[in-house]
N, C-alpha and C. Protein backbone atom coordinates (compact mmCIF):
# COMPACT_ATOMS: atom_id res chain seq x y z
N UNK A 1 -13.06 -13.26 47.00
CA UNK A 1 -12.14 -13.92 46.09
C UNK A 1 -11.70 -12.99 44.96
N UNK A 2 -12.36 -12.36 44.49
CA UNK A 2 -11.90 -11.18 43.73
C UNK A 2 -10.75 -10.24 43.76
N UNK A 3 -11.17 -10.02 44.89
CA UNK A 3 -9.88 -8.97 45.55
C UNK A 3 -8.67 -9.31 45.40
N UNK A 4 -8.72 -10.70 45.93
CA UNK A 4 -7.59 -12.02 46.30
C UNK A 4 -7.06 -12.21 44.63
N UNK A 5 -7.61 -12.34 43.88
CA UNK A 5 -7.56 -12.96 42.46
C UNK A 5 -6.75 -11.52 41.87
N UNK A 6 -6.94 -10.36 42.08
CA UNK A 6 -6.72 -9.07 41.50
C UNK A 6 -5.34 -9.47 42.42
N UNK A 7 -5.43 -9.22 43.38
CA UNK A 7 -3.82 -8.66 43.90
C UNK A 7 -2.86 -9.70 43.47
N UNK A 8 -3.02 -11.04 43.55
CA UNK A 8 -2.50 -12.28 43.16
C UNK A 8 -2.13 -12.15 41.62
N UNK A 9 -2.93 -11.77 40.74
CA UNK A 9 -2.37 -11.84 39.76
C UNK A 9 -1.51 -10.48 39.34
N UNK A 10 -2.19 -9.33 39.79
CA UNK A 10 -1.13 -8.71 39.88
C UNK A 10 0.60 -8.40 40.77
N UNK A 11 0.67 -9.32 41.05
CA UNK A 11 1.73 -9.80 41.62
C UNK A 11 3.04 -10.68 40.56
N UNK A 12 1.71 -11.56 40.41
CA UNK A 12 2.32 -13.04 39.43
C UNK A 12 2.94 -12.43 38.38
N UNK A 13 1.68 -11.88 37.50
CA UNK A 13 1.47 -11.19 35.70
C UNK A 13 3.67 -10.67 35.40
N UNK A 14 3.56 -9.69 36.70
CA UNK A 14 4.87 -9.00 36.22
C UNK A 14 6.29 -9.72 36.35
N UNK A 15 5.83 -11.10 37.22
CA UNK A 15 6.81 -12.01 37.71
C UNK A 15 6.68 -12.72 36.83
N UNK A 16 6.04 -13.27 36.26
CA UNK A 16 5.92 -14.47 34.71
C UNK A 16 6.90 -13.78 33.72
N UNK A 17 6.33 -12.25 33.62
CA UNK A 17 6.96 -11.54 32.46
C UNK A 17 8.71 -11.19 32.35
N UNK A 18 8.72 -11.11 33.63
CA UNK A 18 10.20 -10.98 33.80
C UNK A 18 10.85 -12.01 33.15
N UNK A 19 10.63 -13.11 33.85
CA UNK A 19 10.64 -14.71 33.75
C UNK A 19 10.60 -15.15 32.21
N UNK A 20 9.53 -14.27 31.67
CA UNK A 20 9.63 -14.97 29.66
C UNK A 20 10.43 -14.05 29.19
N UNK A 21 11.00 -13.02 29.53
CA UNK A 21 11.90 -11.92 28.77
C UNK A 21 13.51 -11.98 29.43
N UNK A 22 13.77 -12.14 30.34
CA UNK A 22 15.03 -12.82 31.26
C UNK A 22 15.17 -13.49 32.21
N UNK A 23 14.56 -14.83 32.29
CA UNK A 23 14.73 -15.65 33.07
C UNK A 23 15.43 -16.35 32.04
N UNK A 24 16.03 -18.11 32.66
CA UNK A 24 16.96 -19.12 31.29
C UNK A 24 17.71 -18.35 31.01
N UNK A 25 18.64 -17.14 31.38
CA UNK A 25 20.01 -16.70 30.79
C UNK A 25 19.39 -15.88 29.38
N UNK A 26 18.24 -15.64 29.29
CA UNK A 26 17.66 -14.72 27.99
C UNK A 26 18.47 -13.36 28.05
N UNK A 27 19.24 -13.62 26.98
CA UNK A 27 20.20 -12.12 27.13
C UNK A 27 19.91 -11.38 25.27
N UNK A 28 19.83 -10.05 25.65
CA UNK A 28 19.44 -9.41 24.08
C UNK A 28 20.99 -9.90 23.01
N UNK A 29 21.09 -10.48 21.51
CA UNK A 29 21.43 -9.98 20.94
C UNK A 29 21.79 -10.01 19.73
N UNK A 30 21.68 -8.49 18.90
CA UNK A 30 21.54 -8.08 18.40
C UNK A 30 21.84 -8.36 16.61
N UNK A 31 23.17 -9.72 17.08
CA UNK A 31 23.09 -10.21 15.59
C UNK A 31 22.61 -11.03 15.92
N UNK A 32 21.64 -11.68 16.47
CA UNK A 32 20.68 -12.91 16.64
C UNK A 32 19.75 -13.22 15.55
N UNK A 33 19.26 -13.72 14.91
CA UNK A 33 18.68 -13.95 13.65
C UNK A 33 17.41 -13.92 14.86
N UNK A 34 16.19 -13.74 14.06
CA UNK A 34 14.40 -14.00 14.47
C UNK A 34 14.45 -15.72 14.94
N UNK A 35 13.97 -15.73 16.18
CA UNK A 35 13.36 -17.42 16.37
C UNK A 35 12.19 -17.55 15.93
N UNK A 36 11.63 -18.48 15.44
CA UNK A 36 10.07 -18.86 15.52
C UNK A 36 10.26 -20.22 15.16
N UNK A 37 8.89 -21.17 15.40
CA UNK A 37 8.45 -22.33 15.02
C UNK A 37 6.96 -21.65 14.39
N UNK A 38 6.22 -22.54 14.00
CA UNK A 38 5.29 -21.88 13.37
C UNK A 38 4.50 -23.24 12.98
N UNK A 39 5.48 -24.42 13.18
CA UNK A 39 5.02 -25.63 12.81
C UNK A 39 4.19 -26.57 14.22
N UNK A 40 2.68 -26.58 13.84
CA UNK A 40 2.50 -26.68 15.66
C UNK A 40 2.58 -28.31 15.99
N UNK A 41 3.26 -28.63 17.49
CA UNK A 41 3.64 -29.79 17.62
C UNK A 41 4.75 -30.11 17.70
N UNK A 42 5.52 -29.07 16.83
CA UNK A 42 6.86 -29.18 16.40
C UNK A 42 7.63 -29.42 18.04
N UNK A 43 7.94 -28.41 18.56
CA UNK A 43 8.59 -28.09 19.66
C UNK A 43 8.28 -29.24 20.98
N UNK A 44 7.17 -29.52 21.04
CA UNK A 44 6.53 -30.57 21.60
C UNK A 44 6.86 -32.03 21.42
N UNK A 45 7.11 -32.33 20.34
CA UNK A 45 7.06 -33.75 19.92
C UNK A 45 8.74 -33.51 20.23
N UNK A 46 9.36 -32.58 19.78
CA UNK A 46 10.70 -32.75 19.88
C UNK A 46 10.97 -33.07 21.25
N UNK A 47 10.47 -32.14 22.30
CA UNK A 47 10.89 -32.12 23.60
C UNK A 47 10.69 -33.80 24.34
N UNK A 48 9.03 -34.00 23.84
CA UNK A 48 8.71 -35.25 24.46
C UNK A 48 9.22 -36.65 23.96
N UNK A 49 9.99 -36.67 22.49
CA UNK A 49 10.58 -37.70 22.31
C UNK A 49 12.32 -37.35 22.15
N UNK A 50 12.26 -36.03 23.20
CA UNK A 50 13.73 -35.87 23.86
C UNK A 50 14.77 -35.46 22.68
N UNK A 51 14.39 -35.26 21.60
CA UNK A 51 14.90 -34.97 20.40
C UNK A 51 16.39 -33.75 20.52
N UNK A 52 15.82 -33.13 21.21
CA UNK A 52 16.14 -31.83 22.08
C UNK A 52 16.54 -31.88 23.99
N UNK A 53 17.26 -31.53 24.49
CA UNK A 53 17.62 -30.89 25.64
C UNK A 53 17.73 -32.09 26.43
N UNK A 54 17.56 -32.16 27.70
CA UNK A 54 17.66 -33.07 28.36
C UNK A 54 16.23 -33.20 29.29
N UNK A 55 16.36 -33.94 30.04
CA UNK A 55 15.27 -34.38 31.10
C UNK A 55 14.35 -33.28 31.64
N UNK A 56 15.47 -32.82 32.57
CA UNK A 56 14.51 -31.19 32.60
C UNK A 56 14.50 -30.09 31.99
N UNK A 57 15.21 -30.17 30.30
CA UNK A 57 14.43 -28.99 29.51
C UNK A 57 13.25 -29.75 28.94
N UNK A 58 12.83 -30.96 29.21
CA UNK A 58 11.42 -31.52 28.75
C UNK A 58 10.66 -31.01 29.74
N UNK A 59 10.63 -31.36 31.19
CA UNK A 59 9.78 -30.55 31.56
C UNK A 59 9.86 -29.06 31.85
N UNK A 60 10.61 -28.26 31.93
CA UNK A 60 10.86 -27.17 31.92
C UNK A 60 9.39 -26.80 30.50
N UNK A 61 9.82 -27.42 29.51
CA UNK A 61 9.09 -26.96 28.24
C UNK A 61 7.53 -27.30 28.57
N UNK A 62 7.52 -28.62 28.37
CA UNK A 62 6.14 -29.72 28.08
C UNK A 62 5.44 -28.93 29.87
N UNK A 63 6.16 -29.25 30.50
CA UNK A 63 4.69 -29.00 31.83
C UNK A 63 5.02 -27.74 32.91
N UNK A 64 6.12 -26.91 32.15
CA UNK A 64 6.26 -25.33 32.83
C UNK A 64 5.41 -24.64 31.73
N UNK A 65 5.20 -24.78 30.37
CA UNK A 65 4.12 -23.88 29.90
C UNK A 65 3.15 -23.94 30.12
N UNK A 66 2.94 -25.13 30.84
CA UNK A 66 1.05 -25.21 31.40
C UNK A 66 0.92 -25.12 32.53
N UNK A 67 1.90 -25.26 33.26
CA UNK A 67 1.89 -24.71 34.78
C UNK A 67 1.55 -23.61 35.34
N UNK A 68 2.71 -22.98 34.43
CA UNK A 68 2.69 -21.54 34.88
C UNK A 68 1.25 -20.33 34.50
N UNK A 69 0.41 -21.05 33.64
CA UNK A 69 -0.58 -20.45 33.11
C UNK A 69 -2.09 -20.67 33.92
N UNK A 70 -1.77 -21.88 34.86
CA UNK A 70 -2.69 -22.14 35.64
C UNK A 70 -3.50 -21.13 36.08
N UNK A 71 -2.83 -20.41 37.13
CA UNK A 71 -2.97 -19.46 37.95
C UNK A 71 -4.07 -18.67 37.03
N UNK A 72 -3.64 -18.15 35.73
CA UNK A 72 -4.82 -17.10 35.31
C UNK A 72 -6.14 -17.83 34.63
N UNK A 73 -5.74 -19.31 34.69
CA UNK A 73 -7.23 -19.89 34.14
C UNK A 73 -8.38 -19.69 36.01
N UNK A 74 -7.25 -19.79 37.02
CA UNK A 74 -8.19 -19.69 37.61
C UNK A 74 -8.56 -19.18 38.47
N UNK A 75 -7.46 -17.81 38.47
CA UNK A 75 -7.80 -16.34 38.98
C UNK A 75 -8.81 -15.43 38.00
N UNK A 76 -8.39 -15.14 36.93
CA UNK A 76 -9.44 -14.50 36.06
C UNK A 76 -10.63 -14.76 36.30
N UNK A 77 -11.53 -16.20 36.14
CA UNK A 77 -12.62 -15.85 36.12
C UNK A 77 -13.09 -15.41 37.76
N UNK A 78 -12.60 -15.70 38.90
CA UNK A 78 -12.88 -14.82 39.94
C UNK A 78 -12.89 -13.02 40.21
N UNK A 79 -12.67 -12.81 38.89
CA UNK A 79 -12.26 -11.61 38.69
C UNK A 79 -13.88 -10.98 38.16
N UNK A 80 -13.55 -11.68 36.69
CA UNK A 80 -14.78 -12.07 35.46
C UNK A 80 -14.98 -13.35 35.10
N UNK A 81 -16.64 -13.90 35.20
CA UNK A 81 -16.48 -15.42 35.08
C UNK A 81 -17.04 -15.23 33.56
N UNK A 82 -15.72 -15.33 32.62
CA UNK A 82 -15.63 -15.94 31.64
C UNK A 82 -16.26 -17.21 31.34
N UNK A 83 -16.40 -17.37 30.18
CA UNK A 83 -17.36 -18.79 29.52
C UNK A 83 -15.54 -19.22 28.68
N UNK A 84 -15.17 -20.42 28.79
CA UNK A 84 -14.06 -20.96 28.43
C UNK A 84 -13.65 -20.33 27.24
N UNK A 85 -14.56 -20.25 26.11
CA UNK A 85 -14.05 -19.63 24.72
C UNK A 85 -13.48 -18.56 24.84
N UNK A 86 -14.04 -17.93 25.48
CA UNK A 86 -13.99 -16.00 25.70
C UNK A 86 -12.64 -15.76 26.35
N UNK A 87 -12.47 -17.12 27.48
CA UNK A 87 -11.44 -16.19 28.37
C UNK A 87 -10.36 -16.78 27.30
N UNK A 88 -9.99 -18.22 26.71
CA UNK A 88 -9.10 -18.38 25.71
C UNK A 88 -8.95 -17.57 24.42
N UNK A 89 -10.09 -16.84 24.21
CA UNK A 89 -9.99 -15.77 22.90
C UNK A 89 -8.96 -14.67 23.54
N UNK A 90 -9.47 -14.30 24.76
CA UNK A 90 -8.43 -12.95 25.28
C UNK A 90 -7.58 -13.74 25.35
N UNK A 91 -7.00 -14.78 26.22
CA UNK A 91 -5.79 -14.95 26.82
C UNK A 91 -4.86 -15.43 25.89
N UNK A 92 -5.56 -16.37 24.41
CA UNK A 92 -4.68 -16.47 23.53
C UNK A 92 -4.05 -14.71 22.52
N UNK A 93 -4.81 -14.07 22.40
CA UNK A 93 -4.52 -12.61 21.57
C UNK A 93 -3.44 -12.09 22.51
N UNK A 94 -3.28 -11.99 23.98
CA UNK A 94 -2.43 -11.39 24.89
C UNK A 94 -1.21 -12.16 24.57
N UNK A 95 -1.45 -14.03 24.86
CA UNK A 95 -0.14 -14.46 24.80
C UNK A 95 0.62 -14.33 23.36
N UNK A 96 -0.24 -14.54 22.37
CA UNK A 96 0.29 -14.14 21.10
C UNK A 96 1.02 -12.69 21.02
N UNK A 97 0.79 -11.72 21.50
CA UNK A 97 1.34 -10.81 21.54
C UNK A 97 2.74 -10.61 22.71
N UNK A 98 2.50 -11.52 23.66
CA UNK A 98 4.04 -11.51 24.02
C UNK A 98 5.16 -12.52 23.69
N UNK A 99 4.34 -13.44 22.68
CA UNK A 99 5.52 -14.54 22.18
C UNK A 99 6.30 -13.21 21.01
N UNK A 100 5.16 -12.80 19.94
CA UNK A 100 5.49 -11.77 19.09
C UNK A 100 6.62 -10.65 19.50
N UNK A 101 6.38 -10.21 21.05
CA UNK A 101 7.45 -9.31 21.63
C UNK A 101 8.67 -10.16 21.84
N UNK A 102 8.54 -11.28 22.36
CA UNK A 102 9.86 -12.13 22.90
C UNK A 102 10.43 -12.18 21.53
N UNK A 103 9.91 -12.50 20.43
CA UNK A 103 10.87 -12.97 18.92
C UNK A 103 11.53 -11.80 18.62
N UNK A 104 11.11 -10.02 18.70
CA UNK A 104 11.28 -9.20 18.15
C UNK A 104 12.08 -8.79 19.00
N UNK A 105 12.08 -8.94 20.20
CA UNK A 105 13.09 -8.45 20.95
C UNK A 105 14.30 -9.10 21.06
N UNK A 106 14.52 -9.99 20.69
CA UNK A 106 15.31 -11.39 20.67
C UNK A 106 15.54 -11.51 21.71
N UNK A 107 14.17 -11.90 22.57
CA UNK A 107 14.72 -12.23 24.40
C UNK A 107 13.91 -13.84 24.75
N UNK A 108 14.10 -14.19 23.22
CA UNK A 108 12.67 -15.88 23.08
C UNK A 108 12.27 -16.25 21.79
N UNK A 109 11.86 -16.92 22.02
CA UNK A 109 11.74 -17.79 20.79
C UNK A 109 9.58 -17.82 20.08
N UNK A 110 9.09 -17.30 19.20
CA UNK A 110 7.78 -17.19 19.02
C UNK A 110 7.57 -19.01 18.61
N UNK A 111 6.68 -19.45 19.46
CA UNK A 111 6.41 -20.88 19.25
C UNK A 111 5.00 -21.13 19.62
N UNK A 112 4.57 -21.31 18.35
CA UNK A 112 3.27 -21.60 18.49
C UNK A 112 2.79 -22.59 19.75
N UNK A 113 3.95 -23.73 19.51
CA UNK A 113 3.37 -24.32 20.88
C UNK A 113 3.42 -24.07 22.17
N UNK A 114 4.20 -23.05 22.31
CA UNK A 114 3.68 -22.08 23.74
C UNK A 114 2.41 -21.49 23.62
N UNK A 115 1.97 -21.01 22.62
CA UNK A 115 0.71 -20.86 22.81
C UNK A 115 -0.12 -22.20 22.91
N UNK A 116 -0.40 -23.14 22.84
CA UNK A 116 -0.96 -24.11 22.75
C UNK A 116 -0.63 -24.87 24.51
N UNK A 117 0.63 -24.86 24.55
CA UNK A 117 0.64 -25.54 26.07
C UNK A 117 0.33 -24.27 26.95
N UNK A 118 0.80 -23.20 26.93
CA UNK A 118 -0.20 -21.95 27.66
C UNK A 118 -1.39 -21.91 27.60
N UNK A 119 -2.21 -22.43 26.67
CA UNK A 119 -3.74 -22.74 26.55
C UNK A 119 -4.55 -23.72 27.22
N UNK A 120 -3.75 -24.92 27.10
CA UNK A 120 -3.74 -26.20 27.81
C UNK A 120 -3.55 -25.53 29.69
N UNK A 121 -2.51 -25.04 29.94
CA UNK A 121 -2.53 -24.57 31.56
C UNK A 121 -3.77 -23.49 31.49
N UNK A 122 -4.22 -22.71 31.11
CA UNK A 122 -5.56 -21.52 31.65
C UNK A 122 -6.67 -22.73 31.15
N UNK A 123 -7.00 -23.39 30.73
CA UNK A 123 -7.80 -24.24 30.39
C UNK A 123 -8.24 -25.04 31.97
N UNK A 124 -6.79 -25.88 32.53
CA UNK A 124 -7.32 -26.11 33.43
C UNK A 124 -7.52 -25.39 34.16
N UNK A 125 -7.19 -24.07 34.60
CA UNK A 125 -7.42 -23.98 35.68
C UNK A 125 -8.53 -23.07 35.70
N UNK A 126 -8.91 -23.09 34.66
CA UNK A 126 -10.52 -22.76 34.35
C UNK A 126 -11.64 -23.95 34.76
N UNK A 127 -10.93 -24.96 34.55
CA UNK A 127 -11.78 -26.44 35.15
C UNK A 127 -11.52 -26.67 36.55
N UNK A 128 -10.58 -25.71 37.15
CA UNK A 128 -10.65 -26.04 38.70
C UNK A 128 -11.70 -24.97 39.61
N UNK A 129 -11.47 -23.45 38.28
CA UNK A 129 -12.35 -22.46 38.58
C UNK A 129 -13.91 -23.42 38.93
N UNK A 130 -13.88 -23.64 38.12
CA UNK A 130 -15.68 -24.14 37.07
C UNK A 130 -15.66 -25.15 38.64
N UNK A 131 -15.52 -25.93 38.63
CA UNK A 131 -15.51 -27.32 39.74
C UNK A 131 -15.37 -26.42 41.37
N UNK A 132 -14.69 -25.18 41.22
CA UNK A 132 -14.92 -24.69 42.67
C UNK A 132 -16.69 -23.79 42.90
N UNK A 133 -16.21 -23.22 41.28
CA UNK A 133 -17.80 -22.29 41.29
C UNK A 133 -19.28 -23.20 41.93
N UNK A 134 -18.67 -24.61 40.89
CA UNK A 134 -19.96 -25.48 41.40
C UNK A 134 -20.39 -26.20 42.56
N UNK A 135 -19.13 -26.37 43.49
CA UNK A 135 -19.04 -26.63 44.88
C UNK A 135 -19.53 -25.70 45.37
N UNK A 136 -19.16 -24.31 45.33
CA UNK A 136 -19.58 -23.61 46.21
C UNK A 136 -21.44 -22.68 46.00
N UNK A 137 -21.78 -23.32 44.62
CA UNK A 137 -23.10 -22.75 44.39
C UNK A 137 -24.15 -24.20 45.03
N UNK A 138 -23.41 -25.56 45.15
CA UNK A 138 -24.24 -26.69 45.68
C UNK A 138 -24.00 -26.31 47.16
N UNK A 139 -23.08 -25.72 47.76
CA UNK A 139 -23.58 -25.62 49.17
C UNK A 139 -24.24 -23.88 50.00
N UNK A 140 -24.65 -23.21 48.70
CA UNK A 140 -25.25 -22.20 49.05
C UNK A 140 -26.55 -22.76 49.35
């Protein structure tokens, strides 16, 4: 599973990234003022009481940032079995650092609650990790 987990995410990792830097028509420019939210919830509450966008930029927002994060809650620890804190300490410092690139580059918007619903997706799929680890150590 390791192996599997390494090539898989290295596959995914550069396809996500594309995806948060020009996927949605993300085009550079240059008189673009800085995005950020900073207010957490903000972006969230907007999306889910539709405040903002339509049907599917709610889910696009609310359950593509936790979707898409799945995968490394529960490839990583097949890699390294992380203890939940640890792998959210790295994985939040990494994602923080590419919301930070998306604002500066003006190719996205820095929103705290992407970090938070990106946390929410490696979370579970750290609980699908955890629930497979333990299946498969009850039938060793």
């Amino acid at each position: 599973m390791k192996k599997v987990s390494v090539l898989l995410l290295s596959i995914y990792t550069p396809l996500l990234l594309y995806w948060m830097f020009f996927g949605f028509g993300r085009e550079y420019d240059a008189q673009a003022a800085y995005r950020y939210n900073l207010v957490p919830f903000h972006t969230i509450t907007d999306f889910a009481l539709m405040r903002v966008g339509g049907r599917i930029d709610q889910w696009i927002n609310l359950f593509g940032n936790v979707a898409v994060f799945i995968p490394f809650g529960l490839g990583i620890p097949f890699i390294k079995p992380y203890r939940l804190y640890s792998l959210l300490l790295r994985f939040g410092l990494c994602i923080l650092i590419v919301e930070i690139v998306q604002m500066l580059s003006k190719r996205g918007t820095f929103d705290i609650d992407d970090l938070i619903l990106n946390s929410i997706g490696v979370t579970i799929g750290w609980c699908l990790w955890r629930y497979i680890f333990n299946i498969n150590k009850r039938l060793s």
